[in-house]
Protein backbone atom coordinates (compact mmCIF):
# COMPACT_ATOMS: atom_id res chain seq x y z
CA UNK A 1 182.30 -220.35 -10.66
CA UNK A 2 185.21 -218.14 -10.46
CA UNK A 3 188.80 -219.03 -10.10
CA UNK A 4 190.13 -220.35 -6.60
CA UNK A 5 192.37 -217.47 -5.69
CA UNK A 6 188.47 -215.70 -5.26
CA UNK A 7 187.44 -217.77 -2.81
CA UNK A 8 190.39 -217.61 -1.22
CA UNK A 9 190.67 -214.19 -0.69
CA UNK A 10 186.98 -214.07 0.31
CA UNK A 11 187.75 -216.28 3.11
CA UNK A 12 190.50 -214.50 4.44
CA UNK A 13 188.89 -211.45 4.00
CA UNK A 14 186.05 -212.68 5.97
CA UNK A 15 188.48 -213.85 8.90
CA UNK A 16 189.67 -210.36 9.22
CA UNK A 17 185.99 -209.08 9.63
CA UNK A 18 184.91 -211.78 11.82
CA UNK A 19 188.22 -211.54 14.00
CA UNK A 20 188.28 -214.31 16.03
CA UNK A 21 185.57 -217.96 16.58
CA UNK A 22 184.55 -220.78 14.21
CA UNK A 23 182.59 -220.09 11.40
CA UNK A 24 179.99 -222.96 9.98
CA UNK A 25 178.26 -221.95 6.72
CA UNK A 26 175.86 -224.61 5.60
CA UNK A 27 175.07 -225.75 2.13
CA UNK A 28 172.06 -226.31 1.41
CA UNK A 29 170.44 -230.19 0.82
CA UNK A 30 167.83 -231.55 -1.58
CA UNK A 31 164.44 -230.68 -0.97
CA UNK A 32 161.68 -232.76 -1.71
CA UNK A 33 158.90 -231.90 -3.75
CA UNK A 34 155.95 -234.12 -2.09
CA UNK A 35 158.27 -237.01 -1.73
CA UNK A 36 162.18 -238.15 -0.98
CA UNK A 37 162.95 -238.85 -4.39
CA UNK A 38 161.37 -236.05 -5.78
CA UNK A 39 163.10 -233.18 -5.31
CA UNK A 40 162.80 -229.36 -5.87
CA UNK A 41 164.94 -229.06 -9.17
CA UNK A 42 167.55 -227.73 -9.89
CA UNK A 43 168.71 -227.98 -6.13
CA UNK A 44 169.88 -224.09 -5.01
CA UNK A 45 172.68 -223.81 -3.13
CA UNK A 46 172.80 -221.27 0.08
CA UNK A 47 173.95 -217.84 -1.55
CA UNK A 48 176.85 -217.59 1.38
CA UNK A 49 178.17 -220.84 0.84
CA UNK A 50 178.10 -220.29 -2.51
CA UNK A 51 179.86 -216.84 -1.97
CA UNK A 52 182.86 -218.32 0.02
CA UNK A 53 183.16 -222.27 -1.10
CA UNK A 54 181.72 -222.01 -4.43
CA UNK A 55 180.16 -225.88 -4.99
CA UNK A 56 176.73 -226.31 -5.60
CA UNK A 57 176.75 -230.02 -4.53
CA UNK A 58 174.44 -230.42 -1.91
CA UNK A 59 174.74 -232.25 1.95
CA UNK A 60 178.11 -230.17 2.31
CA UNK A 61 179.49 -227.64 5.55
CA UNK A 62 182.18 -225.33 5.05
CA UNK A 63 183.98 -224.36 8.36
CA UNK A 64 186.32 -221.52 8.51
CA UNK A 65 188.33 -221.97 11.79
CA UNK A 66 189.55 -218.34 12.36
CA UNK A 67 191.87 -218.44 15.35
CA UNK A 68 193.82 -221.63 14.17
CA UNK A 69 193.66 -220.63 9.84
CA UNK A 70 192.31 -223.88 8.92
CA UNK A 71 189.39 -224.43 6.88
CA UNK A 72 187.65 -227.81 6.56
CA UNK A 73 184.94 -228.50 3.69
CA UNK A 74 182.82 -231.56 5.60
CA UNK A 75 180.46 -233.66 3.26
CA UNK A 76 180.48 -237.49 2.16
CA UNK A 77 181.78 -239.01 -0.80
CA UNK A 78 178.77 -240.42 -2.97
CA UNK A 79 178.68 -244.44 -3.65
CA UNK A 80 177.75 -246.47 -6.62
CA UNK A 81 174.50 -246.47 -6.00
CA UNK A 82 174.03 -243.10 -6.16
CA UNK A 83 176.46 -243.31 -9.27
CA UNK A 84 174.14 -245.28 -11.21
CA UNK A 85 171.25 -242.67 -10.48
CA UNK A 86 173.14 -239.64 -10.91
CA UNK A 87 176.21 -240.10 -12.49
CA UNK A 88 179.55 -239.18 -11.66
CA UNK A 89 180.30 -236.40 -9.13
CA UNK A 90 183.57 -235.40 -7.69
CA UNK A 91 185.45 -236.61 -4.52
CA UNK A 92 184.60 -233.93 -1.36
CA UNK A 93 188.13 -233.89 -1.82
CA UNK A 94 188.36 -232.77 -5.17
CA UNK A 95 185.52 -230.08 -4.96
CA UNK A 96 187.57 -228.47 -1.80
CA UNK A 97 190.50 -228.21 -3.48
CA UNK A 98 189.00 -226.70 -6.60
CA UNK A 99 188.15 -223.45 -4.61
CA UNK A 100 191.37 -223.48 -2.21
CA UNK A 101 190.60 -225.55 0.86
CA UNK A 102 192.81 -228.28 1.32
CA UNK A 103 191.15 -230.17 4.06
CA UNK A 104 188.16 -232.19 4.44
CA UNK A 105 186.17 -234.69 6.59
CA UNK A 106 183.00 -236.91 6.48
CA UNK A 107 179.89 -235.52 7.85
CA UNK A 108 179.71 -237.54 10.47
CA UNK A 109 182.79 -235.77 12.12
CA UNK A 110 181.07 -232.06 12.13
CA UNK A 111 179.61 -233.13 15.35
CA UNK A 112 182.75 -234.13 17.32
CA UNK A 113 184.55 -231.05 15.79
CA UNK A 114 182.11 -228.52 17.21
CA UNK A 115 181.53 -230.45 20.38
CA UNK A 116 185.38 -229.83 20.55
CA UNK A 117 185.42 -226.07 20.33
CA UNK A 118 186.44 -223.52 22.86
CA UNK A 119 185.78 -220.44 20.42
CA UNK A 120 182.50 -218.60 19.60
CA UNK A 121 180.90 -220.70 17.41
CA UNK A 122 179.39 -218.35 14.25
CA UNK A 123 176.74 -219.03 11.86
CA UNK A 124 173.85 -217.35 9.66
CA UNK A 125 170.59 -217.45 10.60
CA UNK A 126 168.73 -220.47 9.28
CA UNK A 127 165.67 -220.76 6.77
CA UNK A 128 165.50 -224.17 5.95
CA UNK A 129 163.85 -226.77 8.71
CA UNK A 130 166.88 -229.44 7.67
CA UNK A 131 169.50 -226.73 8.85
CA UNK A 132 167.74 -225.72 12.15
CA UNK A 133 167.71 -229.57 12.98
CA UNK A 134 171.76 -229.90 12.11
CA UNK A 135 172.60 -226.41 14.20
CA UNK A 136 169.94 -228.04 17.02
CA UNK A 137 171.97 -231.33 16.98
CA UNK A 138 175.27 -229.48 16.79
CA UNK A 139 174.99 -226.95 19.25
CA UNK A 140 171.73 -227.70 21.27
CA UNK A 141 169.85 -224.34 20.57
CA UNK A 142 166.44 -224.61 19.83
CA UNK A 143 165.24 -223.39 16.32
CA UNK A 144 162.85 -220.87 17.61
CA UNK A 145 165.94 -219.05 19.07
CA UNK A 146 168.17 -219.91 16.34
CA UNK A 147 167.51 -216.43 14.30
CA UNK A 148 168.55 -214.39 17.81
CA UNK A 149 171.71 -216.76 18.42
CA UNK A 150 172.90 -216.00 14.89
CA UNK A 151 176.02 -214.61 14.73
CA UNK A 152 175.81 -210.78 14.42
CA UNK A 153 179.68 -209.99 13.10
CA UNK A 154 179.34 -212.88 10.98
CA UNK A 155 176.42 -211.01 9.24
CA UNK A 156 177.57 -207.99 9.19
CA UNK A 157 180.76 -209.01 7.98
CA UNK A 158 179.29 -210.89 4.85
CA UNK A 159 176.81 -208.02 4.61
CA UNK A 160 179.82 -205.37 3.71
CA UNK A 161 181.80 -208.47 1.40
CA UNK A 162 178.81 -208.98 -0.90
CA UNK A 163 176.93 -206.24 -0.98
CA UNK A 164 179.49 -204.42 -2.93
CA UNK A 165 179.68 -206.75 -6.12
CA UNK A 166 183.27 -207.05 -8.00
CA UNK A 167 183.62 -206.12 -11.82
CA UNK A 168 183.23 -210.11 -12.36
CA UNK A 169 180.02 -210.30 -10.37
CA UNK A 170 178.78 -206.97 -12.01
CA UNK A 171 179.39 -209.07 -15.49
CA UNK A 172 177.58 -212.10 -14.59
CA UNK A 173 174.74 -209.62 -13.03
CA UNK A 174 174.75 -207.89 -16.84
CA UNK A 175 174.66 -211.33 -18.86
CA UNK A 176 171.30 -212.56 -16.39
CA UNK A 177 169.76 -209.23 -17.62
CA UNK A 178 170.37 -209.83 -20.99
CA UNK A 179 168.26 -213.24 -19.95
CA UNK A 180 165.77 -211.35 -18.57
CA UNK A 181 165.60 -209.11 -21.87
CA UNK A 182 164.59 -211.89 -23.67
CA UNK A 183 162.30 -213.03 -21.14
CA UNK A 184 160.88 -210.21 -21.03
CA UNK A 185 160.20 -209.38 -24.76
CA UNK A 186 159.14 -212.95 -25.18
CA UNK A 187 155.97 -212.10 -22.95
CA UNK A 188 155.70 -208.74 -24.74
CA UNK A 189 155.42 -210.24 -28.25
CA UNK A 190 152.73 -213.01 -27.16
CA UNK A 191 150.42 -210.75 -25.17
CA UNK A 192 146.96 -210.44 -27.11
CA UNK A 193 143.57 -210.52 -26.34
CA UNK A 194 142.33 -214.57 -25.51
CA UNK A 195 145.54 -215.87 -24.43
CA UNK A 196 146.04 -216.87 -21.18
CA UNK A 197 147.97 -215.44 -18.39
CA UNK A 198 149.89 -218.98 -17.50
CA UNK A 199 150.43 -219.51 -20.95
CA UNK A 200 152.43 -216.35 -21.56
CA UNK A 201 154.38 -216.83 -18.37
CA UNK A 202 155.17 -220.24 -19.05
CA UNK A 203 157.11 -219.31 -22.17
CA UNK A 204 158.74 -216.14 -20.30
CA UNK A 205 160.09 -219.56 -17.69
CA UNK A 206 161.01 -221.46 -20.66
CA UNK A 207 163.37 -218.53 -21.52
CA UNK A 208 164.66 -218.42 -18.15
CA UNK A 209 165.12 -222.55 -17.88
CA UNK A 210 166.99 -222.45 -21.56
CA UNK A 211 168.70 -219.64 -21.38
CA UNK A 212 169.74 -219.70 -17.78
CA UNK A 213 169.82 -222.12 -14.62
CA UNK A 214 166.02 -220.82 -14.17
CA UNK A 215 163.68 -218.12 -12.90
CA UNK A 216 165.37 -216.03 -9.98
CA UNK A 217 161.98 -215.70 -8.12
CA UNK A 218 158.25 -217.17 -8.80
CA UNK A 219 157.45 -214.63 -12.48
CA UNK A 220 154.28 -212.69 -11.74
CA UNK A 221 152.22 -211.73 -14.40
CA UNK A 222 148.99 -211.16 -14.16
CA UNK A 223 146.10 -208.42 -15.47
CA UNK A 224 145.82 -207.74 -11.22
CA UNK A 225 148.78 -205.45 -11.68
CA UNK A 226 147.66 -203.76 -8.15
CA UNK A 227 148.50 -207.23 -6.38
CA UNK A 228 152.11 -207.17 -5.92
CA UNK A 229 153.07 -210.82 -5.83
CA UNK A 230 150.04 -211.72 -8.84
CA UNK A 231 150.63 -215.18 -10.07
CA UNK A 232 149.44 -216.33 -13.42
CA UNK A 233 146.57 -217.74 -13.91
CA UNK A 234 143.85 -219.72 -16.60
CA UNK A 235 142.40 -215.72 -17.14
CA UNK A 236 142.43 -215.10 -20.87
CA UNK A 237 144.04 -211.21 -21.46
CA UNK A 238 140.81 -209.01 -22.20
CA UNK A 239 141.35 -206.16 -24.56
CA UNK A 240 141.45 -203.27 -23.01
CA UNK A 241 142.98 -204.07 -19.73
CA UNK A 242 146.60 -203.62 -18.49
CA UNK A 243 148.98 -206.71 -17.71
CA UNK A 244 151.71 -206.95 -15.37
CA UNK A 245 154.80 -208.78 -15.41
CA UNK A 246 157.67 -208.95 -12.88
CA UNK A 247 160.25 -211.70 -13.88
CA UNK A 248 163.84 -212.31 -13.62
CA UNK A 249 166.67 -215.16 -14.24
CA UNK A 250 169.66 -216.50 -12.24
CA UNK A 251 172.87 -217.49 -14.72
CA UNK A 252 176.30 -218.11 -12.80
CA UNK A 253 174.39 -217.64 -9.48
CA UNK A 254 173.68 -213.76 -10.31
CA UNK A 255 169.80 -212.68 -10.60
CA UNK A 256 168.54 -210.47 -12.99
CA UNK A 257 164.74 -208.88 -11.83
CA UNK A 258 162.56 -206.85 -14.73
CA UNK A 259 159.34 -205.59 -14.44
CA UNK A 260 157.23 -204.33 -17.43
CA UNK A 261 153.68 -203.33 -18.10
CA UNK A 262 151.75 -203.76 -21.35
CA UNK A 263 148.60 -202.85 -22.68
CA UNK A 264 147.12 -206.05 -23.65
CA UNK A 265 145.24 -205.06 -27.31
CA UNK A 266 149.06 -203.17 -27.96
CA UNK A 267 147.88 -199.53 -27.58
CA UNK A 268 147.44 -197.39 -23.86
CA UNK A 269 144.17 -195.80 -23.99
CA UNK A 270 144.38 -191.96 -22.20
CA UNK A 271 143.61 -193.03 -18.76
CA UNK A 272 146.26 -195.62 -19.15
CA UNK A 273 149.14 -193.13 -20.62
CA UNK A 274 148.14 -190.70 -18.24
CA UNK A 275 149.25 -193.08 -14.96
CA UNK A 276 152.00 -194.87 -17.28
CA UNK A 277 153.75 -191.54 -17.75
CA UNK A 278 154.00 -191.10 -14.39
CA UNK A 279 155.75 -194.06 -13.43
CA UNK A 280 157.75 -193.62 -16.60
CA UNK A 281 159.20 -190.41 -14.59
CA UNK A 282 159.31 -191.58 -11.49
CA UNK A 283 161.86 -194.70 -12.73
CA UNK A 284 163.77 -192.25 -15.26
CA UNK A 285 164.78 -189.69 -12.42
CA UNK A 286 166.73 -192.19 -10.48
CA UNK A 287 169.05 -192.16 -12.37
CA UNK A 288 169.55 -188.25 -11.31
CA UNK A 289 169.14 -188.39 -8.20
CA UNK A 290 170.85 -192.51 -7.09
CA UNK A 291 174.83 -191.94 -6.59
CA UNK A 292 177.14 -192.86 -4.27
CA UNK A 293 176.84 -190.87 -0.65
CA UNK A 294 173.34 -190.39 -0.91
CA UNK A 295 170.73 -192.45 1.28
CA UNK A 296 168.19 -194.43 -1.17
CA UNK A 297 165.61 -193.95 1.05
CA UNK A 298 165.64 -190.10 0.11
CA UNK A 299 165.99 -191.56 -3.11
CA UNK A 300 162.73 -193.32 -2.31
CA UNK A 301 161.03 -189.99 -0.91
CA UNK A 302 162.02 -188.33 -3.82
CA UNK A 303 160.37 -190.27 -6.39
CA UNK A 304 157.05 -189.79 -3.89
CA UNK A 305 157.13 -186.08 -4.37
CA UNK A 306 157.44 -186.04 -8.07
CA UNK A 307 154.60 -189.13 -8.11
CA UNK A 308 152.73 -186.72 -5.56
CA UNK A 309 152.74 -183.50 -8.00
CA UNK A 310 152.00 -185.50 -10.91
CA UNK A 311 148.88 -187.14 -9.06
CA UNK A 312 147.74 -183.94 -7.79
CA UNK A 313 147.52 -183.00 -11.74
CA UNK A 314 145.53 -185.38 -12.57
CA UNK A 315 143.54 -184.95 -9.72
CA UNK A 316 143.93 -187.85 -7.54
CA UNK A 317 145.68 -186.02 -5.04
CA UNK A 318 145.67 -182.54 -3.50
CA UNK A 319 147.17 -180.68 -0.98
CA UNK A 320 150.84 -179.67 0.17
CA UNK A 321 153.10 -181.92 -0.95
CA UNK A 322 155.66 -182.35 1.36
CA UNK A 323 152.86 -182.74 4.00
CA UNK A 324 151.21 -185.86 1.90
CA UNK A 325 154.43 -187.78 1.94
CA UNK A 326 155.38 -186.93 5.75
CA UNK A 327 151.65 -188.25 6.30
CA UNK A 328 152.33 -191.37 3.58
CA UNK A 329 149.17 -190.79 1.53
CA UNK A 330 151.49 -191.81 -1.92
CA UNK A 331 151.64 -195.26 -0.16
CA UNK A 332 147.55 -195.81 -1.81
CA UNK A 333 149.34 -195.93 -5.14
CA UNK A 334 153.11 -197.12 -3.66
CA UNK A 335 153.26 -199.27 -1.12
CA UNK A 336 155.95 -200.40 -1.09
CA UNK A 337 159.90 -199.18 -1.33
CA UNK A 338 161.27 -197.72 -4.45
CA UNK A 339 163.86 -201.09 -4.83
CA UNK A 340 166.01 -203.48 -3.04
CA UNK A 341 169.78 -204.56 -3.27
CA UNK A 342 169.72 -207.43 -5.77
CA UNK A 343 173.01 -210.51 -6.17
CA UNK A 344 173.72 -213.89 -5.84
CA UNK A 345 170.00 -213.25 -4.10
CA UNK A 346 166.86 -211.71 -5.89
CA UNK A 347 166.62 -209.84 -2.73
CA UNK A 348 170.19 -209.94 -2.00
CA UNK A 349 170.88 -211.29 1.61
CA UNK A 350 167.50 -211.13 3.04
CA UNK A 351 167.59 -214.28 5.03
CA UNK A 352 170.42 -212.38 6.65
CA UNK A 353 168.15 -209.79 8.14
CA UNK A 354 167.11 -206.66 5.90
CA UNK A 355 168.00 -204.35 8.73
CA UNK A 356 171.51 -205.30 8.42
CA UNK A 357 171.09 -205.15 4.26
CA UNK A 358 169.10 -202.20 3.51
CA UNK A 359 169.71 -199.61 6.83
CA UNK A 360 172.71 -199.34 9.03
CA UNK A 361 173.44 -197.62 12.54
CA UNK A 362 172.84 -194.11 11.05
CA UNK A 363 169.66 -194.61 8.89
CA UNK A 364 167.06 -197.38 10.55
CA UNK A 365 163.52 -198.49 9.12
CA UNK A 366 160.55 -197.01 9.83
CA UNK A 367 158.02 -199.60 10.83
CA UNK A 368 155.08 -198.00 11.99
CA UNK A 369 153.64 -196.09 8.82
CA UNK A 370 152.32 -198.00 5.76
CA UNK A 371 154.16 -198.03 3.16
CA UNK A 372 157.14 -196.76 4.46
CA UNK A 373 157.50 -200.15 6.48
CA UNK A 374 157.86 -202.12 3.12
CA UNK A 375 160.95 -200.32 2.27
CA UNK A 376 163.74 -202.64 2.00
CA UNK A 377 166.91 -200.33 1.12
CA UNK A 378 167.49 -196.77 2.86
CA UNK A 379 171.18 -196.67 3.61
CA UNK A 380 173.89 -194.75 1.97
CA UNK A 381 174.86 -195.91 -1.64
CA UNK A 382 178.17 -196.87 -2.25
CA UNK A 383 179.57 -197.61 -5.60
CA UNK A 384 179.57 -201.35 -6.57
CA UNK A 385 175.93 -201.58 -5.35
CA UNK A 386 173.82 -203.25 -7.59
CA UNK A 387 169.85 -202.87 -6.52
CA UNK A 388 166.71 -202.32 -7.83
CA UNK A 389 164.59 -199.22 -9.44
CA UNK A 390 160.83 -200.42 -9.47
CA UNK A 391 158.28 -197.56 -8.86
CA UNK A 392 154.70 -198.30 -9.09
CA UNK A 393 150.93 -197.19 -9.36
CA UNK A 394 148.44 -199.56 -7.56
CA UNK A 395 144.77 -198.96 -7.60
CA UNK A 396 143.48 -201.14 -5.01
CA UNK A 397 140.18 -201.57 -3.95
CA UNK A 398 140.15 -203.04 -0.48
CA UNK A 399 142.97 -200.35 0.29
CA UNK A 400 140.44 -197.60 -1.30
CA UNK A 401 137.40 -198.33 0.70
CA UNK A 402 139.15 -199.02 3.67
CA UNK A 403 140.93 -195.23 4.13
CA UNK A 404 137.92 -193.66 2.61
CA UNK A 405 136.00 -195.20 5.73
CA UNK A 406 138.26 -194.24 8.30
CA UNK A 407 138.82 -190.59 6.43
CA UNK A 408 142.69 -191.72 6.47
CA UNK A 409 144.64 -188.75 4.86
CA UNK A 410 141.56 -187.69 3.38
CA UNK A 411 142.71 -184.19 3.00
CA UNK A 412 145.35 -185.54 0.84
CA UNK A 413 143.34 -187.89 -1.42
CA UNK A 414 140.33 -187.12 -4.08
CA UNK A 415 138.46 -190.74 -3.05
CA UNK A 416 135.51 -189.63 -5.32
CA UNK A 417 137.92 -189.61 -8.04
CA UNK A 418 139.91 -192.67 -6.85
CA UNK A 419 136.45 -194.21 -6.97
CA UNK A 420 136.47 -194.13 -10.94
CA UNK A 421 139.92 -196.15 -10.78
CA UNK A 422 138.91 -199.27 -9.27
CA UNK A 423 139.18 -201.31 -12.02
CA UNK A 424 142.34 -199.72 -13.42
CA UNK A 425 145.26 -201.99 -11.85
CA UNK A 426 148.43 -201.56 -11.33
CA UNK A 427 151.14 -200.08 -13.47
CA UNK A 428 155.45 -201.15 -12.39
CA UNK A 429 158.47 -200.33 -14.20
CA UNK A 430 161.51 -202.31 -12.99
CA UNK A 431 165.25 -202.71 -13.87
CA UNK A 432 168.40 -203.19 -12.08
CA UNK A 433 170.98 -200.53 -11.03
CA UNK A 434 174.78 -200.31 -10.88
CA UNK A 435 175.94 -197.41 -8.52
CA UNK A 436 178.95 -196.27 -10.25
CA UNK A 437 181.99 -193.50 -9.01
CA UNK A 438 180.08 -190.53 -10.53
CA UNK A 439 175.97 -191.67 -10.53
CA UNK A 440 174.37 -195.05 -11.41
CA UNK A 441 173.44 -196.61 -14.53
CA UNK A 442 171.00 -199.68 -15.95
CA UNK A 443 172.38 -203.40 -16.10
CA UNK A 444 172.69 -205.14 -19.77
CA UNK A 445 173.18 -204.70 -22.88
CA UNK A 446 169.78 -203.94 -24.11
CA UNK A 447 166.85 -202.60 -22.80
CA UNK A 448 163.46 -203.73 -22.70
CA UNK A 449 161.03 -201.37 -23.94
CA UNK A 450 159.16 -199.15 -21.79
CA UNK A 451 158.46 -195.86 -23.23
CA UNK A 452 155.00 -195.78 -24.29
CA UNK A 453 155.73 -195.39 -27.93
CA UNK A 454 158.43 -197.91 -27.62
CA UNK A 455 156.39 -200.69 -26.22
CA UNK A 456 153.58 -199.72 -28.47
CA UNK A 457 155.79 -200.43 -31.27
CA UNK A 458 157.44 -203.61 -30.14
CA UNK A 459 154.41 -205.24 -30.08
CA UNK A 460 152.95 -204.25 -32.96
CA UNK A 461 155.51 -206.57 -34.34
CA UNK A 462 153.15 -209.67 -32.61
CA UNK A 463 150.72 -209.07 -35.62
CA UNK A 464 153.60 -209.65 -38.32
């Protein structure tokens, strides 16, 4: 939590953006498990709220009345009986006044307040079913038309505050990547042949549940490295094969997001280099090309060429390179975008719309070709960006047979060849990005090995 002049300032800052209206930012409240009293744990509070009110409690509603400067933190008091469950927890009272807010008012008075307003009424589009029901009972809008009601100059407004991270958020940001270094070379000193995928990845979430308030998204790892979202599962590691694993941590309410991939007997083979190097390259030379001024999805397109030219070397692809990204045939071995802006969220502000996150009025998303309609950041970089730098190789099977049949950029792709890599996988590189005055640089103190020779090394030191 930082100090309450912050959210102070972040609140009147936000009132100046906004310009005129109510604003209602909802916490977020428990949610259960498979039943009441079982709830998700720990509870995680809605990354806005968070940003301007600062309490995690949950079953509270900040309002930010901008025309008449008042700003009311609504919630109810907890009784003894929730006492003896839970212990203490401080007065509504107490909790406003700890971030700057000096009034506040039960629950049950949000709905007379509203009911009572004149002015626009502006909130965030909603992804939890308890807060369409309280903006349906507030303001009578049903919650299939809640996402199109949302307030756009509330979300572009809080789009511009947080997506440009102070030199306190950019040091919380470093310490959860020091987190995810250990996480990280937790999994890469317990990955041998017979153990299991769950049971490496369930140490890399102990790291993350010790060390931090938890795991910032769901950890994939997984020998599937060429299924993106690859959970962990009973599979014992097989010598010889390549595993995957994308995890990150959330400390202070700042994520962290790492990916790494391992040979699973500790040594590439050729074939395995070969494809490794490339990636290698294509995540090193961001951090020539990523500065301030410059769009990230050329960024993006940049790393395609130099993947291109390096496929067409090994003989995976052919043809005129400029021509085989224009025509998306790097999107069989990327997919998906080059990174995303990364915060208080994993994906930072998604729920808000990644239209108004990653592109702007002057660069817009291109939705239509493959590939190129999973990228989630194109606009300008600006310094105090923090985002991601996570190219990738996939070899996927389905996606193989499926443009070989339809001949789809054929004249770009060597599918006899591609035929041989089937049962290769998938090969990501992932760590986090500060865009600085002059270029970018990586978050945290240390850095998880990822140079061949590097990772070789490191764990080598799992047979000591």
């Amino acid at each position: 939590m930082f100090n309450k002049e912050t959210y102070i300032q972040r609140r009147s800052e936000l009132k100046k953006l906004v310009g005129n209206g109510v604003i209602i930012l909802f916490g977020n409240n428990e949610s259960p498990a498979n039943y009441p009293a079982n709830a998700y744990a720990p509870m995680r509070q809605d990354s806005s709220f968070l940003y301007y009110f600062g309490q995690h409690r949950d079953g509270l509603v900040g309002v930010i009345d901008i025309d008449n400067d008042e700003e009311i933190l609504f919630g109810d008091d907890i009784d003894v009986e929730d006492i003896v469950w839970m212990g203490y927890t401080p007065s509504v009272a107490d909790l406003a006044a700890e971030v700057g807010v000096s009034k506040t008012a039960p629950m049950k008075e949000l709905t007379s307040y509203i009911k009572h307003q004149s002015s626009d009424i502006h909130f965030l589009p909603p992804y939890r079913h308890d807060t369409k029901i309280q903006i349906m009972d507030l303001l009578g809008i049903h919650p299939a038309k809640q996402k199109e009601a949302a307030s756009l100059p509330l979300i572009q407004a809080i789009v511009k505050m947080r997506a440009t991270k102070s030199a306190e958020e950019i040091d919380y940001i470093e310490a959860a990547c020091d987190v995810g270094y250990a996480m990280h070379t937790t999994a890469q000193l317990l990955i041998r042949p017979g153990v299991t995928e769950r049971f490496v990845a369930g140490q890399v979430d102990g790291i993350a549940r010790s060390l931090a308030q938890g795991n910032s998204f769901a950890t994939i790892f997984s020998q599937h490295g060429e299924i993106m979202h690859g959970s962990p599962s009973d599979a014992k590691l097989e010598d010889g094969r390549l595993v995957l694993c994308d995890a990150g941590c959330e400390l202070n309410d700042y994520c962290s997001d790492h990916t790494r991939t391992m040979p699973v007997n500790g040594k590439f083979s050729q074939r395995q280099l070969e494809i490794y190097s490339i990636v290698e390259a294509c995540h090193d030379y961001v951090l020539e090309v990523a500065k301030p001024g410059v769009k990230y999805a050329d960024v993006h397109f940049a790393v395609c060429r130099l993947m291109t030219e390096r496929l067409k070397e090994l003989g995976l692809m052919k043809g005129d390179t400029d021509a085989a990204v224009a025509a998306g045939a790097h999107a069989m071995f990327l997919p998906h975008g080059l990174g995303h802006m990364m915060g208080m969220d994993v994906h930072d502000m998604e729920g808000l719309g990644q239209i108004y996150v990653g592109f702007d009025d002057e660069t817009r998303p291109n939705l239509e070709q493959f590939g190129t309609n999973c990228l989630r950041m194109g606009r300008r970089l600006e310094e105090g960006f923090v985002l991601t730098d996570e190219p990738g190789i996939y070899f996927i099977p389905a996606l193989i047979d499926d443009w070989k049949a339809s001949g789809h950029c054929k004249e770009f792709l060597n599918f006899e060849k591609l035929e041989t890599y089937k049962d290769f996988g998938g090969i990501r590189i992932e760590d986090d990005i500060l865009i600085t005055k002059e270029g970018c640089r990586f978050l945290g103190s240390k850095r998880i090995p990822y140079h061949p020779k590097d990772v070789e090394a490191f764990m080598a030191n799992n047979n000591q």
